[in-house]
C-alpha atoms as a PDB file:
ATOM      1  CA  UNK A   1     -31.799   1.805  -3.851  1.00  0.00           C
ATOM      2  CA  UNK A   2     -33.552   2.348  -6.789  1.00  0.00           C
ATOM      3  CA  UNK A   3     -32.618   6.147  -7.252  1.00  0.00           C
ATOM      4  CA  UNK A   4     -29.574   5.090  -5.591  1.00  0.00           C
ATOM      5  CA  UNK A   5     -28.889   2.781  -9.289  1.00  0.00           C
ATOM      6  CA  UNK A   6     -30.388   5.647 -11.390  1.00  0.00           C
ATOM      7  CA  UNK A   7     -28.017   7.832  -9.741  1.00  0.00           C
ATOM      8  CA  UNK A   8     -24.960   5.881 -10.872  1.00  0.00           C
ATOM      9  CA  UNK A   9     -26.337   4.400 -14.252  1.00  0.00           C
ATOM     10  CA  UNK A  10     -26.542   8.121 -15.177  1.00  0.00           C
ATOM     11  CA  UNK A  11     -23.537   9.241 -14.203  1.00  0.00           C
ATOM     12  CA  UNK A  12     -21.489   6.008 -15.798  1.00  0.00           C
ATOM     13  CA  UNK A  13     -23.242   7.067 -19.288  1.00  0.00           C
ATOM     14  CA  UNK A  14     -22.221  10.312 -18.341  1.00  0.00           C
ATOM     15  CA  UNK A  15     -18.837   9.731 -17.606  1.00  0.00           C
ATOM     16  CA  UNK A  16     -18.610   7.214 -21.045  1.00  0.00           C
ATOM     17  CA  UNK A  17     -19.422  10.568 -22.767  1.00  0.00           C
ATOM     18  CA  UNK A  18     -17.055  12.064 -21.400  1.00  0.00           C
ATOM     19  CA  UNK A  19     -14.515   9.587 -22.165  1.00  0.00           C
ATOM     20  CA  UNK A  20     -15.169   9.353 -24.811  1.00  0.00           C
ATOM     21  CA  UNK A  21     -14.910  12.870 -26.698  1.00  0.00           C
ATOM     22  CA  UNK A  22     -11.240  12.395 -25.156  1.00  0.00           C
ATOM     23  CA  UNK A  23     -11.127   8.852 -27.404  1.00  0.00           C
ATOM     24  CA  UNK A  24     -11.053   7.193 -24.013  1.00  0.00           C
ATOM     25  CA  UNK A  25     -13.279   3.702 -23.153  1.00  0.00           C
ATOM     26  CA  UNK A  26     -15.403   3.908 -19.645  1.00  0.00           C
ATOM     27  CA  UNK A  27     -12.699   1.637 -18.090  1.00  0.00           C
ATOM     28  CA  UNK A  28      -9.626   3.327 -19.376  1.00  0.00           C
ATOM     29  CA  UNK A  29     -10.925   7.031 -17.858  1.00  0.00           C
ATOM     30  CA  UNK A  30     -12.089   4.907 -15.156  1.00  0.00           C
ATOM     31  CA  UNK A  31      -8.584   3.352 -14.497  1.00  0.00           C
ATOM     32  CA  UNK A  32      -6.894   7.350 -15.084  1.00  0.00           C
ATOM     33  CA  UNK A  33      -9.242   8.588 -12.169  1.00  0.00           C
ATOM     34  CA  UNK A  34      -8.582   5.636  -9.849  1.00  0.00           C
ATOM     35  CA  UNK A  35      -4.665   6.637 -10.095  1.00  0.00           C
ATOM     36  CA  UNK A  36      -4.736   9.517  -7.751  1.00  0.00           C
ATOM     37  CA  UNK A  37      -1.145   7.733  -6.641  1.00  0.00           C
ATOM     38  CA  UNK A  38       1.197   5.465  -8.416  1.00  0.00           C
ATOM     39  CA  UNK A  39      -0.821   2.001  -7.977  1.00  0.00           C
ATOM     40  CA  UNK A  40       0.314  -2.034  -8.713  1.00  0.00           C
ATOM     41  CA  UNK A  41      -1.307  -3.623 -11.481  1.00  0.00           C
ATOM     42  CA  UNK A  42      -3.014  -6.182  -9.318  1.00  0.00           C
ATOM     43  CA  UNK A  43      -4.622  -2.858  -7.623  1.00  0.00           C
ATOM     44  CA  UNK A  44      -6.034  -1.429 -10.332  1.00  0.00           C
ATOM     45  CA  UNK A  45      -7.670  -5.233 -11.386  1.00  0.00           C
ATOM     46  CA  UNK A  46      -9.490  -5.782  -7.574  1.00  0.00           C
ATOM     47  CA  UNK A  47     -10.838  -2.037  -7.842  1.00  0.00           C
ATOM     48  CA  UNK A  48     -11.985  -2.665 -11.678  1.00  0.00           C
ATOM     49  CA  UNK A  49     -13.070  -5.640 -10.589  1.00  0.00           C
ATOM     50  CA  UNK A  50     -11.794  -7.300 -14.399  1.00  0.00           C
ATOM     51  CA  UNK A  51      -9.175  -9.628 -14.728  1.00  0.00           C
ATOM     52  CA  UNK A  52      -5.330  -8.804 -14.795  1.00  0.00           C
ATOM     53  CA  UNK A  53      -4.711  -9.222 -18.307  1.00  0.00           C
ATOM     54  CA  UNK A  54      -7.476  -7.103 -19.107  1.00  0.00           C
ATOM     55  CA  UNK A  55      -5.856  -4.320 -16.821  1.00  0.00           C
ATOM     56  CA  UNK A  56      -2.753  -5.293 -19.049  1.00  0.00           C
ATOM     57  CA  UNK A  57      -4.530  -4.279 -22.147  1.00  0.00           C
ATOM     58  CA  UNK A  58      -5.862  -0.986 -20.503  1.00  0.00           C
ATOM     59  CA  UNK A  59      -2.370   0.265 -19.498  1.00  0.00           C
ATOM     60  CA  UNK A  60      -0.532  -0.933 -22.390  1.00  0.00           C
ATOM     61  CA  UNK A  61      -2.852   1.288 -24.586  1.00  0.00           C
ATOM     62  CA  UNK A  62      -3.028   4.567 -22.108  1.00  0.00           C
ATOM     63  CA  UNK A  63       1.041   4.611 -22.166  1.00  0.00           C
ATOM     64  CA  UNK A  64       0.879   4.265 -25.994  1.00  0.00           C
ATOM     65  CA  UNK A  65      -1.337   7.883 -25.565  1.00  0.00           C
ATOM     66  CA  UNK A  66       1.226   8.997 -23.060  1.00  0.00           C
ATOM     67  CA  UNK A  67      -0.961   9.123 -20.239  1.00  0.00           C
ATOM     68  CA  UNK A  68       0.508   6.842 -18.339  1.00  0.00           C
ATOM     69  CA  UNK A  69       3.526   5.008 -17.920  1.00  0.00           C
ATOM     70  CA  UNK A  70       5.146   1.788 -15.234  1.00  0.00           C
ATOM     71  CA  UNK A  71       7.597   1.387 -13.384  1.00  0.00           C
ATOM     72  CA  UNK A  72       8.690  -1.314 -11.022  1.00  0.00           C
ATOM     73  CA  UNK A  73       7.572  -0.483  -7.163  1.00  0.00           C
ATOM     74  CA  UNK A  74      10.992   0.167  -5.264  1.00  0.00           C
ATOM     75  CA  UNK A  75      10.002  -2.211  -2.386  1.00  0.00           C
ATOM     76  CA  UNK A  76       9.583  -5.332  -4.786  1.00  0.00           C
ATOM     77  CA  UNK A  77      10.783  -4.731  -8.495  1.00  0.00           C
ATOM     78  CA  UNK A  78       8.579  -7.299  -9.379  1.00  0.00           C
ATOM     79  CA  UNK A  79       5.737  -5.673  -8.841  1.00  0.00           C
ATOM     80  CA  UNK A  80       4.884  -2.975 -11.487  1.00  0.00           C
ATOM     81  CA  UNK A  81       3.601   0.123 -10.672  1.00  0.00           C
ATOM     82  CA  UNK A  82       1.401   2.704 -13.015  1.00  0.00           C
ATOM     83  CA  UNK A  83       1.492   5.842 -12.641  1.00  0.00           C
ATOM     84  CA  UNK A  84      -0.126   8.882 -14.357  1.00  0.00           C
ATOM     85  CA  UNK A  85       1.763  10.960 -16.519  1.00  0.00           C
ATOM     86  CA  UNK A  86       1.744  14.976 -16.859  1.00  0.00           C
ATOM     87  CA  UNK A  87      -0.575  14.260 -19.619  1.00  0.00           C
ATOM     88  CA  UNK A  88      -2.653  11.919 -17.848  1.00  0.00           C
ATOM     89  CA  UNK A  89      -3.495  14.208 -14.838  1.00  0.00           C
ATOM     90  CA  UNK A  90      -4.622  17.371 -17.103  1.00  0.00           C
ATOM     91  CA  UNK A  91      -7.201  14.860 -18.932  1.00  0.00           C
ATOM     92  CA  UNK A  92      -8.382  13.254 -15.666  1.00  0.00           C
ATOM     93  CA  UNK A  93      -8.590  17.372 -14.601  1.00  0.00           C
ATOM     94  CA  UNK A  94     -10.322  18.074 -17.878  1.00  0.00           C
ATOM     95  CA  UNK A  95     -12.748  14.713 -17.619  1.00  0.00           C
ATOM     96  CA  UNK A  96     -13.643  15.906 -13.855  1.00  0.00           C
ATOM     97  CA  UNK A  97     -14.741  19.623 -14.386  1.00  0.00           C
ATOM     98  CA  UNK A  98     -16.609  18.508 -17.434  1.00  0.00           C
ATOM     99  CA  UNK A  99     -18.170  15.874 -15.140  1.00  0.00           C
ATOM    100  CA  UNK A 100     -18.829  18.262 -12.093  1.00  0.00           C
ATOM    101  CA  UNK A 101     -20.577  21.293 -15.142  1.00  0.00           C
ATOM    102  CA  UNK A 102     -23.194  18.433 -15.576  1.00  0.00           C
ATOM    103  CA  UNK A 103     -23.765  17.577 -12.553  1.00  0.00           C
ATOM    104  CA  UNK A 104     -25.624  21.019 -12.290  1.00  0.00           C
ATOM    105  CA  UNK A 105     -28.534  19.834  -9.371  1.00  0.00           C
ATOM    106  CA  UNK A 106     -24.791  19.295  -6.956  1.00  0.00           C
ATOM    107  CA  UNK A 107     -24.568  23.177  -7.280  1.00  0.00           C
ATOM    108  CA  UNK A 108     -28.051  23.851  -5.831  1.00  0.00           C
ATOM    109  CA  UNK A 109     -26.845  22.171  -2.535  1.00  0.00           C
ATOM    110  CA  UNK A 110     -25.768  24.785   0.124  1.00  0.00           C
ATOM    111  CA  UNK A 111     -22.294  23.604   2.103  1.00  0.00           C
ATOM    112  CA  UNK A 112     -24.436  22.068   5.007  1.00  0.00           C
ATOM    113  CA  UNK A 113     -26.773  19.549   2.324  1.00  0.00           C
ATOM    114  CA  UNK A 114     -23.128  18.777   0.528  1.00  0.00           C
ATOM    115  CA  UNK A 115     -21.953  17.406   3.589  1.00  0.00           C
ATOM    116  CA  UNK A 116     -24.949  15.487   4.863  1.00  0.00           C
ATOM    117  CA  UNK A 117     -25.264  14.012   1.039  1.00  0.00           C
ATOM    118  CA  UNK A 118     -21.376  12.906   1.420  1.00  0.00           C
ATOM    119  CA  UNK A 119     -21.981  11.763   4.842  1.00  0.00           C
ATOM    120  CA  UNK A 120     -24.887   9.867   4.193  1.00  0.00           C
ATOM    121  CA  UNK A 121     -23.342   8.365   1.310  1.00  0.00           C
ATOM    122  CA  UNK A 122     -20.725   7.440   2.908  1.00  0.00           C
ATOM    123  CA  UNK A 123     -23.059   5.028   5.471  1.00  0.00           C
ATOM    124  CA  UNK A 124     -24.979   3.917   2.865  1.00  0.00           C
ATOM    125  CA  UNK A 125     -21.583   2.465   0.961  1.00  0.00           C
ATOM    126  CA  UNK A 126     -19.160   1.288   1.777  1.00  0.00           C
ATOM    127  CA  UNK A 127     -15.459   3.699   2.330  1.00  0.00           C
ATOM    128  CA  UNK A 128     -13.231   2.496  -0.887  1.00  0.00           C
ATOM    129  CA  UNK A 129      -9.560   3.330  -0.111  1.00  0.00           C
ATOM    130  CA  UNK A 130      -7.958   4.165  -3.533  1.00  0.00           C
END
């Protein structure tokens, strides 16, 4: 578990780096990554695990960059909905292949060690659905 925190504690300063060169916080590149899909504000709060009118803050300053905007969810227009703009997605794009180019020791793993790392990740945590 130890390596396990390493692991991640690395690649979170990592990622902030990252981020940051893009003039990004940790939490607003990690809120652009989560949004693979259009997701509700409430969403986005449980998987950042930070309060709603924090998410709030984060969104209301990533749509003033243009990187993402809200809209309400058609099943309940009370519900709002962020989604990633055109401009959002190339920067998550751009933050991910800078992330994977320093995460070199990945690219000494054949296909068959790739899979049993991903595998045995995945029974060591548990699946996230984002």
């Amino acid at each position: 578990m130890d390596q396990l925190a390493q692991a991640a504690a690395l690649y979170y300063r990592n990622f902030a780096a990252v981020a940051a060169e893009r003039d990004l916080t940790l939490m607003q590149g990690k809120m652009l990554g989560l949004l693979r899909r259009p997701m509700p504000m409430r969403s986005l709060a449980d998987l950042l695990a930070c309060d709603a009118s924090n998410v709030t803050g984060i969104v209301d300053r990533l749509a003033a960059r243009g990187l993402v905007r809200r809209e309400a969810d058609p099943s309940d227009r009370r519900v709002k909905r962020v989604i990633l703009t055109e401009e959002g997605e190339e920067t998550v794009r751009q933050i991910r292949s800078e992330l994977m180019s320093n995460l070199t020791g990945l690219e000494g793993l054949g296909e068959e060690d790739r899979r049993s790392f991903q595998r045995l990740l995945g029974h060591v945590l548990p699946a996230v659905s984002v």
